[in-house]
C-alpha atoms as a PDB file:
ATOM      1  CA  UNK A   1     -22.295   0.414  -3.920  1.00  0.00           C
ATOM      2  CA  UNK A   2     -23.022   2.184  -0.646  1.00  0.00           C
ATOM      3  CA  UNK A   3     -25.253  -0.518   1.346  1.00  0.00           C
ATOM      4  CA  UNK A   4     -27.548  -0.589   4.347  1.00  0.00           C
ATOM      5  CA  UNK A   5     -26.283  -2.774   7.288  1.00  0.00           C
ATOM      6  CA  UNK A   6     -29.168  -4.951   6.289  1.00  0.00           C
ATOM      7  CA  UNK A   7     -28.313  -5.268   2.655  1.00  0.00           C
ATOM      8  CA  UNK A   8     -25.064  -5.704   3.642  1.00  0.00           C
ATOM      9  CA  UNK A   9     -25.592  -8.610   5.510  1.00  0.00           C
ATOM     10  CA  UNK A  10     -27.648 -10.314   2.933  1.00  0.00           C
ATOM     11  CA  UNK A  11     -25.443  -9.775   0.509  1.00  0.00           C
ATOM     12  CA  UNK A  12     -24.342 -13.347  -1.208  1.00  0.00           C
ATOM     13  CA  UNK A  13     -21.235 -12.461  -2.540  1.00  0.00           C
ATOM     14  CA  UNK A  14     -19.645  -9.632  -0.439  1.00  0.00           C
ATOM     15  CA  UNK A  15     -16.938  -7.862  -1.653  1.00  0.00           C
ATOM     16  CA  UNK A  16     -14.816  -4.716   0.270  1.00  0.00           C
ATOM     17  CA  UNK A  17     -12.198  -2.241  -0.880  1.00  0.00           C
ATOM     18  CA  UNK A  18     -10.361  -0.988   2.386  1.00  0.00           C
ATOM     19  CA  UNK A  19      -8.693   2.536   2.184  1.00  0.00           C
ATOM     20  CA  UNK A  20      -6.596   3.820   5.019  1.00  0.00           C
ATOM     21  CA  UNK A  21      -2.948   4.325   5.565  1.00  0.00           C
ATOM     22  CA  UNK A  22      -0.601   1.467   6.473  1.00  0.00           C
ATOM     23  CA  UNK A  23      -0.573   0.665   9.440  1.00  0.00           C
ATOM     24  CA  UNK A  24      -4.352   1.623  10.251  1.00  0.00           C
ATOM     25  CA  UNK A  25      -5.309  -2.190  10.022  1.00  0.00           C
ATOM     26  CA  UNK A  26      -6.281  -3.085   6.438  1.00  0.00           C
ATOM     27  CA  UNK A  27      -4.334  -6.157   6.517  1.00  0.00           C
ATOM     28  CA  UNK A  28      -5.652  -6.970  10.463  1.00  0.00           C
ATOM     29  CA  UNK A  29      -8.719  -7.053   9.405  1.00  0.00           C
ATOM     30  CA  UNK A  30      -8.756  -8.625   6.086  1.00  0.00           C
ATOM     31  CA  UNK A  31      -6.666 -11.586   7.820  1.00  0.00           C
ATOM     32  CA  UNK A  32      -9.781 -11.159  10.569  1.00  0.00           C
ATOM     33  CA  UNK A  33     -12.385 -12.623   8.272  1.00  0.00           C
ATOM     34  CA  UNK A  34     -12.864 -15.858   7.630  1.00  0.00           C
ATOM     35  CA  UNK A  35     -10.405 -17.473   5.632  1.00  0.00           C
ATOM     36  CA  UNK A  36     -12.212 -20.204   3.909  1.00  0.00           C
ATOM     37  CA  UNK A  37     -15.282 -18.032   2.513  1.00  0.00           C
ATOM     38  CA  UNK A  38     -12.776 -14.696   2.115  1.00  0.00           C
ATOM     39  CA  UNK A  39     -10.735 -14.422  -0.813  1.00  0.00           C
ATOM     40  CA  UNK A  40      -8.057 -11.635   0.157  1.00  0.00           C
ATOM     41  CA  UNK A  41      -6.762 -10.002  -2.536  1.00  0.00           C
ATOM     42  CA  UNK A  42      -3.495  -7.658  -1.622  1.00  0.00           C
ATOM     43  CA  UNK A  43      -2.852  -4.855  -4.362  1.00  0.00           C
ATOM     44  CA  UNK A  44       0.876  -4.509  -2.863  1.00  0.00           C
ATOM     45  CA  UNK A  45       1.625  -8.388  -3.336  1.00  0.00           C
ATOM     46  CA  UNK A  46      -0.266  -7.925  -7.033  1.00  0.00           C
ATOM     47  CA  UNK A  47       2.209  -5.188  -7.740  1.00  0.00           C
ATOM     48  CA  UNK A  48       5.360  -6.805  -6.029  1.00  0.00           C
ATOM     49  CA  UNK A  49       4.875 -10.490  -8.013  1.00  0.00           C
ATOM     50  CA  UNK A  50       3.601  -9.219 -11.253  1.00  0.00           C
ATOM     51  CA  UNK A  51       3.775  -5.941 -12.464  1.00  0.00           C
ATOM     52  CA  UNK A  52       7.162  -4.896 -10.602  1.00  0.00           C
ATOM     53  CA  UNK A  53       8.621  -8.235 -10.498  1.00  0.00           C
ATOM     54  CA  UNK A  54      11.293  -7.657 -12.953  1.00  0.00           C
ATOM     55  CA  UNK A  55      12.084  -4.291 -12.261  1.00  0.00           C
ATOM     56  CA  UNK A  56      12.715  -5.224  -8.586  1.00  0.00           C
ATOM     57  CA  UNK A  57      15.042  -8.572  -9.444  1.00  0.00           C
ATOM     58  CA  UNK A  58      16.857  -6.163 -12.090  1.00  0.00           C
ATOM     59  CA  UNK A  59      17.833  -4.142  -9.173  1.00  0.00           C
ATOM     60  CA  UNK A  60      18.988  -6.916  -7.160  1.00  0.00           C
ATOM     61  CA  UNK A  61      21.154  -8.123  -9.814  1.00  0.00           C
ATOM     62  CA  UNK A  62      22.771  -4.911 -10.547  1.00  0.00           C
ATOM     63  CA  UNK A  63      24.115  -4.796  -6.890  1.00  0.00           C
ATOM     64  CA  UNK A  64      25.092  -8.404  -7.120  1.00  0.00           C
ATOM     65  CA  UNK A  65      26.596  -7.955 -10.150  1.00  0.00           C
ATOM     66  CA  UNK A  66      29.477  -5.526  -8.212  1.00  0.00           C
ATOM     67  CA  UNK A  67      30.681  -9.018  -6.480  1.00  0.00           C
ATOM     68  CA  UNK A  68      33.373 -10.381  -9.158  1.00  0.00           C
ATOM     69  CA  UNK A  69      32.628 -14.304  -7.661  1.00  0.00           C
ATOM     70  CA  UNK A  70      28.594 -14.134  -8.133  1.00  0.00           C
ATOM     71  CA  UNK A  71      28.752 -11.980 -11.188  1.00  0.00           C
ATOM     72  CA  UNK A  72      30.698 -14.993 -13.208  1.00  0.00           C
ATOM     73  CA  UNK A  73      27.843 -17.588 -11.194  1.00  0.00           C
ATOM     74  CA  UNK A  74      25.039 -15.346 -13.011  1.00  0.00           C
ATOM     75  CA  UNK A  75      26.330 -14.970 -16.291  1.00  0.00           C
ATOM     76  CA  UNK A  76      26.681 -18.718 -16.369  1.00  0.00           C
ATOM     77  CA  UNK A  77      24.008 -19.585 -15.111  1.00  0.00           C
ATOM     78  CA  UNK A  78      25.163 -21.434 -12.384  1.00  0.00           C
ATOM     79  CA  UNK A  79      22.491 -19.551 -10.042  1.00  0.00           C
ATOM     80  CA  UNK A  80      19.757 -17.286 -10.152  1.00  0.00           C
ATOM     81  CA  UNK A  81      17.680 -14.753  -8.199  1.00  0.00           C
ATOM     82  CA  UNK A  82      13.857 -14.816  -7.463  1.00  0.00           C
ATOM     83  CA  UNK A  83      11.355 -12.798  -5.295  1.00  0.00           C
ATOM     84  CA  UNK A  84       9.730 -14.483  -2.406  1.00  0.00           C
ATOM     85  CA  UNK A  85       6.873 -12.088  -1.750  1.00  0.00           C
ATOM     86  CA  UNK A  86       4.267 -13.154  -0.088  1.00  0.00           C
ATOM     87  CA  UNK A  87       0.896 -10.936   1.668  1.00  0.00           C
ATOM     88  CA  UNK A  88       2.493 -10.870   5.181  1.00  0.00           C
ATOM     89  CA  UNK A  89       6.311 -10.537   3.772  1.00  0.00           C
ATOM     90  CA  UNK A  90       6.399  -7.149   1.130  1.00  0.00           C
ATOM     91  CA  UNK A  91      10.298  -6.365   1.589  1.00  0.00           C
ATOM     92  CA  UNK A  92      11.648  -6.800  -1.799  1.00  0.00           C
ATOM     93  CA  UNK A  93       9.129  -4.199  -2.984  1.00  0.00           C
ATOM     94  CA  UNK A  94       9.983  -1.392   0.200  1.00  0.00           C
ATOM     95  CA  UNK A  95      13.619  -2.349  -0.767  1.00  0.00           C
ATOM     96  CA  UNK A  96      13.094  -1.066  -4.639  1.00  0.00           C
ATOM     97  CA  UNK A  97      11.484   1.815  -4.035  1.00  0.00           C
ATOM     98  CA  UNK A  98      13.664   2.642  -1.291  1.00  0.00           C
ATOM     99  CA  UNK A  99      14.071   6.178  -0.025  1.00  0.00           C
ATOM    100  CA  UNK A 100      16.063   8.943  -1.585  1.00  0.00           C
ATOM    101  CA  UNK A 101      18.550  10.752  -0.036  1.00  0.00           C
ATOM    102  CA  UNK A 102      22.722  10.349   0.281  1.00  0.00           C
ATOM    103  CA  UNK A 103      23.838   7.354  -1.663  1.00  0.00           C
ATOM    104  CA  UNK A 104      26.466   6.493   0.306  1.00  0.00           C
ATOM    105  CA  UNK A 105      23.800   5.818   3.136  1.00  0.00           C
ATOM    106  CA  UNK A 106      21.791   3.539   0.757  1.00  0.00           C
ATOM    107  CA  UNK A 107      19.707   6.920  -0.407  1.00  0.00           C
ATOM    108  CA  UNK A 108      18.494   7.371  -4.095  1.00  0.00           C
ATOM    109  CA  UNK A 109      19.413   9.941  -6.764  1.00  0.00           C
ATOM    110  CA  UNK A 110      16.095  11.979  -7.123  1.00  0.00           C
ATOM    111  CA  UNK A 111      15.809  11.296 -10.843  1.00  0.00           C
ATOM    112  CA  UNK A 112      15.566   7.511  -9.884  1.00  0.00           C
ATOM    113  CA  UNK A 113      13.639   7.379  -7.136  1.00  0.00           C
ATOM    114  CA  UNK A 114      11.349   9.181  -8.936  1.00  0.00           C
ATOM    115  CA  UNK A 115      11.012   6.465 -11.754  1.00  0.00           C
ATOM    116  CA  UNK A 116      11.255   4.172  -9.108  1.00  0.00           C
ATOM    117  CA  UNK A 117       8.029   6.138  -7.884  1.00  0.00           C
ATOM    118  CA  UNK A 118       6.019   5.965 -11.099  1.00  0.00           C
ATOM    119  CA  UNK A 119       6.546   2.701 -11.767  1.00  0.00           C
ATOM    120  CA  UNK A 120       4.915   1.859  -8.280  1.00  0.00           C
ATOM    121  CA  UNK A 121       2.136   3.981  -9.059  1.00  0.00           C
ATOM    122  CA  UNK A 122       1.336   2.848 -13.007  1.00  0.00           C
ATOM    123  CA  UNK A 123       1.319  -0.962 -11.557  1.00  0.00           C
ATOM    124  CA  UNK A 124      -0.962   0.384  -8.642  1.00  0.00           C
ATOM    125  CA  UNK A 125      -3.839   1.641 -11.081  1.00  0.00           C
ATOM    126  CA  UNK A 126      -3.522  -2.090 -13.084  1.00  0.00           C
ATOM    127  CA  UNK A 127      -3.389  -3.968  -9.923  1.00  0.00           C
ATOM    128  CA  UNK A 128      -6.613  -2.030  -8.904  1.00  0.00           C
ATOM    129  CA  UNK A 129      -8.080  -2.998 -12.601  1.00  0.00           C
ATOM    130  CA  UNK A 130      -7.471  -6.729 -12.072  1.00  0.00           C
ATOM    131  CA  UNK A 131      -9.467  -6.741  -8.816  1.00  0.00           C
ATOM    132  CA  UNK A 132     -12.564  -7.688 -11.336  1.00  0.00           C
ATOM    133  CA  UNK A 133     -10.615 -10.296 -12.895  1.00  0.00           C
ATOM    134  CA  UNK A 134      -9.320 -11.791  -9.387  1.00  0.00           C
ATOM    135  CA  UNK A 135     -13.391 -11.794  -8.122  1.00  0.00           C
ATOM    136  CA  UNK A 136     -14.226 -13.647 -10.648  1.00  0.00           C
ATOM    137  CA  UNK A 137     -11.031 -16.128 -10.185  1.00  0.00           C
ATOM    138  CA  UNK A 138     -11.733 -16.560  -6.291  1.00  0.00           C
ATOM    139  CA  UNK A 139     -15.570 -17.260  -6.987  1.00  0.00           C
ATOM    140  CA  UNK A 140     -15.093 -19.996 -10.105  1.00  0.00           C
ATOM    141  CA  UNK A 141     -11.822 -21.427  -9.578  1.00  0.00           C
ATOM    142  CA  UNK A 142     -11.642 -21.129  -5.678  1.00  0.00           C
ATOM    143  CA  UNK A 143     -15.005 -21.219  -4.721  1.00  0.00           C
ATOM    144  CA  UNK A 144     -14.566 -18.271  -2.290  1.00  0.00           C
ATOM    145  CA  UNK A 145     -17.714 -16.260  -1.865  1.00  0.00           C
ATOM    146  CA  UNK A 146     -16.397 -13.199  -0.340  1.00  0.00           C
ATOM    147  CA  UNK A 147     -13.598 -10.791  -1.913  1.00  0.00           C
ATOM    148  CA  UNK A 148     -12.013  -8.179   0.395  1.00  0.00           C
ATOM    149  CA  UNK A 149      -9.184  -5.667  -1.707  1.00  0.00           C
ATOM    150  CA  UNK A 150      -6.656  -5.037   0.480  1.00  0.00           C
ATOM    151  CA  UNK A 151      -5.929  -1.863  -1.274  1.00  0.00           C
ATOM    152  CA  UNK A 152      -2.356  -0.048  -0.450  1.00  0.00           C
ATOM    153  CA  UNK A 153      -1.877   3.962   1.406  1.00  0.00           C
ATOM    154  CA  UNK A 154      -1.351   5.530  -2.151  1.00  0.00           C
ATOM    155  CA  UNK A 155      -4.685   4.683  -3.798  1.00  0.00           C
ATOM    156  CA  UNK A 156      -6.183   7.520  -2.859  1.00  0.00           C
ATOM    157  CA  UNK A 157      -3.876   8.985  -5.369  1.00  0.00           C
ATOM    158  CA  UNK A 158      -5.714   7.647  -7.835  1.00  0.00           C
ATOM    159  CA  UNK A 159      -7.744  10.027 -10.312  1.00  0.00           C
ATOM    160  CA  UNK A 160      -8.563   7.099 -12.882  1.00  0.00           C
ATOM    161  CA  UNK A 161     -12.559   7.753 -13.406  1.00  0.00           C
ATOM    162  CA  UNK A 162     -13.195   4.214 -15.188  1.00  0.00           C
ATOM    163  CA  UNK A 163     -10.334   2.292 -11.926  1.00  0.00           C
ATOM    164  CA  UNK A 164     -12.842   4.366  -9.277  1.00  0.00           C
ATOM    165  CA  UNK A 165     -15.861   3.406 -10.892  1.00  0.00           C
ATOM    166  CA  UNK A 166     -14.870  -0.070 -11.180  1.00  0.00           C
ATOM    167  CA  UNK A 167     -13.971  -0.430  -7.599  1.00  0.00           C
ATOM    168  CA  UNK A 168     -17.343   1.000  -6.388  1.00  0.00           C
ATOM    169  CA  UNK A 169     -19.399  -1.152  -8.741  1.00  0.00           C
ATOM    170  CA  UNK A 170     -17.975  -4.167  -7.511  1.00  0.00           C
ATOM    171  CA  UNK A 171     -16.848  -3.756  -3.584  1.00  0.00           C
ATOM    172  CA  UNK A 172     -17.905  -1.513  -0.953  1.00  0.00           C
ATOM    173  CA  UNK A 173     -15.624   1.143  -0.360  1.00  0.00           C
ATOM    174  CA  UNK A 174     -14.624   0.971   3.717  1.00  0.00           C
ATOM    175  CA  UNK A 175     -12.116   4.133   4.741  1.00  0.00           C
ATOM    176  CA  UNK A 176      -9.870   2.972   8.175  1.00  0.00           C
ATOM    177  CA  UNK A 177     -10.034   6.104   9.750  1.00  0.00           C
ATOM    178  CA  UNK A 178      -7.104   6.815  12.318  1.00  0.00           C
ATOM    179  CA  UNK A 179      -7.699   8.531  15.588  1.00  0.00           C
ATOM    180  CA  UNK A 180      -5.524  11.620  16.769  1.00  0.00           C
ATOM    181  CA  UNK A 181      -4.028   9.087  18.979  1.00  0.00           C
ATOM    182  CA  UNK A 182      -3.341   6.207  16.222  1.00  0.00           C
ATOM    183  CA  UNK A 183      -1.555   8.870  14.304  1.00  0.00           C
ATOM    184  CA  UNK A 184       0.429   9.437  17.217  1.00  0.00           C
ATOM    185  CA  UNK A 185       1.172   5.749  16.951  1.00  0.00           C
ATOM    186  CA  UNK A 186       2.183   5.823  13.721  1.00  0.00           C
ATOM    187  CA  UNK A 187       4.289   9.062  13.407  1.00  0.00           C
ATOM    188  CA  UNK A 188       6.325   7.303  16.516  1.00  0.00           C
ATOM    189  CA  UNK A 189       6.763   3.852  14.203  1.00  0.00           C
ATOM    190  CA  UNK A 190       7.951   5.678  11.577  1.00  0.00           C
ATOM    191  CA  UNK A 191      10.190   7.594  13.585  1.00  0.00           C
ATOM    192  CA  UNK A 192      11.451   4.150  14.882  1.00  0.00           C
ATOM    193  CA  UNK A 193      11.272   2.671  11.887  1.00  0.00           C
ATOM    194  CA  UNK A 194      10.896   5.102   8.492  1.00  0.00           C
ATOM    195  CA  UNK A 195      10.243   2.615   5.622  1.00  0.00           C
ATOM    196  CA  UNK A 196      10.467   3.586   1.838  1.00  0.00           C
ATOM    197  CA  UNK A 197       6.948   5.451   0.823  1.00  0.00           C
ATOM    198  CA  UNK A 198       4.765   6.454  -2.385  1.00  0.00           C
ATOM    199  CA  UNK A 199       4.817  10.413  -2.714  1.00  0.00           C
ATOM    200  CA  UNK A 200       2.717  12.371  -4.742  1.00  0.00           C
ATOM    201  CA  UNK A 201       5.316  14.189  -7.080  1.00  0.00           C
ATOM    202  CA  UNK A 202       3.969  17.971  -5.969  1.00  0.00           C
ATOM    203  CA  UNK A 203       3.900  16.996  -2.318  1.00  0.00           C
ATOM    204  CA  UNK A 204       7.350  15.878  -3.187  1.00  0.00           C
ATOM    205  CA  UNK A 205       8.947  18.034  -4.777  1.00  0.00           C
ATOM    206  CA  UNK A 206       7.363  20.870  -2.331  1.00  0.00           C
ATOM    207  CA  UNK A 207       8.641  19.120   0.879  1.00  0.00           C
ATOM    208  CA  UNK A 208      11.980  18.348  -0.751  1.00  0.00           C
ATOM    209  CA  UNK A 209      12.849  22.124  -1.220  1.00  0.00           C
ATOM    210  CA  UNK A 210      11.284  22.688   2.012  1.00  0.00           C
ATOM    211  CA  UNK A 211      13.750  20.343   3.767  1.00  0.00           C
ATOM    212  CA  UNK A 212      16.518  21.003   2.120  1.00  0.00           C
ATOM    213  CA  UNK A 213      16.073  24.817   3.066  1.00  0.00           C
ATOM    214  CA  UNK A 214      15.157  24.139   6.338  1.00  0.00           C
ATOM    215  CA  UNK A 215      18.528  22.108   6.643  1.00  0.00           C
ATOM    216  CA  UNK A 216      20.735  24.057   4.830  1.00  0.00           C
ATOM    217  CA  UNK A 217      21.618  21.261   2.162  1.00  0.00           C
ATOM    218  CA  UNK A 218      22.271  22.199  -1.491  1.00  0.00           C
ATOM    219  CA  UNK A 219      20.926  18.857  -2.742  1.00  0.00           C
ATOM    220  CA  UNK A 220      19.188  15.435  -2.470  1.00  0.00           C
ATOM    221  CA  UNK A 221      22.667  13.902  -2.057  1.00  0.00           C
ATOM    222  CA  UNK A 222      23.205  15.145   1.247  1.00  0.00           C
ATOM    223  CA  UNK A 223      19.892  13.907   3.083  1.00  0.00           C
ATOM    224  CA  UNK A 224      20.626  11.167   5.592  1.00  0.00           C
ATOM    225  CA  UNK A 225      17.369   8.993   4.035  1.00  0.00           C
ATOM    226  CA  UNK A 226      15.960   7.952   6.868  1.00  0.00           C
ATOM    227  CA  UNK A 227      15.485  11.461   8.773  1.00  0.00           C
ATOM    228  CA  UNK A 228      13.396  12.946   5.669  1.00  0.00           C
ATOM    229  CA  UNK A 229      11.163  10.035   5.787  1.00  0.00           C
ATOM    230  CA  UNK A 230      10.839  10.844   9.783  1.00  0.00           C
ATOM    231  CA  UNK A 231      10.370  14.424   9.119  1.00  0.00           C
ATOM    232  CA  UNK A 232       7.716  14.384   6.040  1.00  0.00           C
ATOM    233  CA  UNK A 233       5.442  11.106   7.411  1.00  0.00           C
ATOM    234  CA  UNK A 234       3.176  13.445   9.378  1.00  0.00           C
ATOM    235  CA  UNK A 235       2.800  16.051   6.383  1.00  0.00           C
ATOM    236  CA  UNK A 236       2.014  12.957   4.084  1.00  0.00           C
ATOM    237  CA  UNK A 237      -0.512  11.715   7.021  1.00  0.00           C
ATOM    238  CA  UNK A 238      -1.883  15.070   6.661  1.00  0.00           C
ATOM    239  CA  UNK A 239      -1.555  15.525   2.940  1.00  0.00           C
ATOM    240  CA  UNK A 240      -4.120  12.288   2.246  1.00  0.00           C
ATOM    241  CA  UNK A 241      -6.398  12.190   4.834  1.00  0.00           C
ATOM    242  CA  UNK A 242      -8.857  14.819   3.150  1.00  0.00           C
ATOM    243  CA  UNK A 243      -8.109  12.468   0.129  1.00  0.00           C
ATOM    244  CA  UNK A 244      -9.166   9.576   1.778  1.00  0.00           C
ATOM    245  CA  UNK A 245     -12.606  11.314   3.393  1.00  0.00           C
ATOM    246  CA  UNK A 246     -13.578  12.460   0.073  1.00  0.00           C
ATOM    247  CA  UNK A 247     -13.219   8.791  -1.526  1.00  0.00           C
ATOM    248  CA  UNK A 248     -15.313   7.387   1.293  1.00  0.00           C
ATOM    249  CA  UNK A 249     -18.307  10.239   1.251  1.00  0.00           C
ATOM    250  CA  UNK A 250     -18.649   9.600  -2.302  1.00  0.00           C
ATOM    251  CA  UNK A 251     -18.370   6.065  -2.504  1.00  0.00           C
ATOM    252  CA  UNK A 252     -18.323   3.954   0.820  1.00  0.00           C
ATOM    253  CA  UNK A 253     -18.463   3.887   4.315  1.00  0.00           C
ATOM    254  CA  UNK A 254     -16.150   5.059   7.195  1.00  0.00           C
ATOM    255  CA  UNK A 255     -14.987   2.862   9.968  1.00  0.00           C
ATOM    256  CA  UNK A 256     -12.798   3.709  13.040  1.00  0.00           C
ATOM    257  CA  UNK A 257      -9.662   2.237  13.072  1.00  0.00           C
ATOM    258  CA  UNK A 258      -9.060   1.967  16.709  1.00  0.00           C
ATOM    259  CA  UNK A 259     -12.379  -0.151  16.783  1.00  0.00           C
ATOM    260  CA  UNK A 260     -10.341  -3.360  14.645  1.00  0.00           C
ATOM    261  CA  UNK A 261      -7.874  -4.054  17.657  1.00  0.00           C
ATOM    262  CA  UNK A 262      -9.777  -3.645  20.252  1.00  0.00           C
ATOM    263  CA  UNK A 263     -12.498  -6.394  19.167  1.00  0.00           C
ATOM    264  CA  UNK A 264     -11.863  -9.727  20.923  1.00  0.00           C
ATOM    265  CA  UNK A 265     -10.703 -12.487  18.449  1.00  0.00           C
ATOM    266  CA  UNK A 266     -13.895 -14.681  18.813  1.00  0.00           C
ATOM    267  CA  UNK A 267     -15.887 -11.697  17.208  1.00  0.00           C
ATOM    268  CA  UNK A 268     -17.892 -11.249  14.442  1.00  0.00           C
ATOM    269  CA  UNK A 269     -15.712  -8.775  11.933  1.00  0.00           C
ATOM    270  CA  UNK A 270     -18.734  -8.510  10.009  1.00  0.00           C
ATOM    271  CA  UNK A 271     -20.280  -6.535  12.610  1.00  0.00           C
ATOM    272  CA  UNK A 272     -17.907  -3.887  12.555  1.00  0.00           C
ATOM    273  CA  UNK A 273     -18.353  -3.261   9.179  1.00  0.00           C
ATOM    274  CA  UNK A 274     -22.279  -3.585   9.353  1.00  0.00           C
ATOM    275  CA  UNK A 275     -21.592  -0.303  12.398  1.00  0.00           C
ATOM    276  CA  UNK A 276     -20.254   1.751   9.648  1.00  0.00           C
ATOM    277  CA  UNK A 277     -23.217   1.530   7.252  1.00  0.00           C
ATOM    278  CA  UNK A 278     -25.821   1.993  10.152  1.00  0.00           C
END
């Protein structure tokens, strides 16, 4: 599905997977295009509303369930509990797969937060297979034209032949690349601000035991949560960027992410994506 700029342009029914860490500007410029010929289909709200729905409001309800008053409400039915996910508003699905680390400071038990993990990734590789299903939805129900995939950091994790060849038969494959200094940028946010992740088990279990020598902890249990996601962000930065460049030299096209905030807001997005293929 690699295109010239020209083809690109004259193509009826565009459609765009985006690659690139969070951060980098998937979402900016998906939300950049316009909205009433651009269908924009988020795999993270796909796997928060659907796939990991249940898990995540059977989480909820076991810490609920602690409180006496609103256990006896539940059981009777006198209330219940629902996501509110939405594109711009992913919390409920950072909060379940939540970091690991001392429990008392909110931290996982590795053993969970490593089913917590694969359950993340199994509904990644079917939200990816719905995206033909969800084209073909936003052209015959909606009437959109255009389909952009707002694909999430970890799909470059995926090694599903028949999920990549899928994607690159129906979208163009764009790769937000981030400059030295972006990655800057986003090592200090999640020093600021460490939110809950996707790991690749290896790289996790390596930069566990790594950490936990380097800190002189016997186990899991004693990690403050928040200062392992601080320390291992720029290894995982690191760890998928040569994951990332492969997917887009085989499939797609690369595009600088620095370039997507610096545009004014009266310009043409389109243009910056027609760059990358010239």
């Amino acid at each position: 599905m690699k295109k010239t700029a020209q083809q690109f342009r004259q193509w009826p029914n565009k459609a765009i997977t985006l690659l690139g860490m969070s951060g980098v500007g998937k979402t900016t410029l998906s939300t950049r295009l316009p909205r009433e010929s651009w269908f924009h289909y988020s795999g993270d709200y796909r796997i928060g509303t659907k796939y990991l729905d249940e898990p995540i409001l059977d989480d909820i309800k076991t810490r609920v369930m602690e409180n006496q008053s609103i256990k006896e409400l539940l059981r009777s039915d006198s209330i219940y509990i629902r996501n509110n996910i939405t594109i711009d508003h992913l919390h409920p699905l950072s909060c379940f797969l939540s970091k690991i680390g001392n429990p008392d400071l909110g931290g996982l038990n590795v053993d969970e937060f490593k089913r917590r993990q694969n359950l993340f990734f199994a509904a990644e590789i079917n939200a990816m297979a719905d995206v033909r299903e969800f084209m073909e939805k936003a052209r015959k129900i909606y009437s959109y034209p255009h389909f952009i995939n707002d694909a999430g950091g970890s799909i470059c994790y995926l090694t599903d032949q028949e999920c990549w060849n899928n994607l690159n038969e129906l979208t163009v494959v764009l790769y937000l690349r981030a400059s030295d200094d972006m990655e800057k940028t986003l090592v200090e946010r999640a020093g600021k601000n460490p939110k809950p992740l996707f790991y690749e088990e290896n790289f996790l279990d390596q930069h566990l035991a790594r950490y936990l020598e380097e800190n002189n902890l016997k186990s899991t249990d004693e990690m403050v949560p928040d200062e392992f996601v601080q320390w291992v962000f720029p290894k995982l930065i690191n760890y998928r960027k040569p994951r990332y460049e492969r997917l887009a030299e085989k499939y797609g096209h690369t595009i600088e992410a620095e370039k997507i905030f610096k545009l004014p807001e009266d310009a043409d997005i389109i243009d910056l994506v027609c760059e990358s293929m010239s």
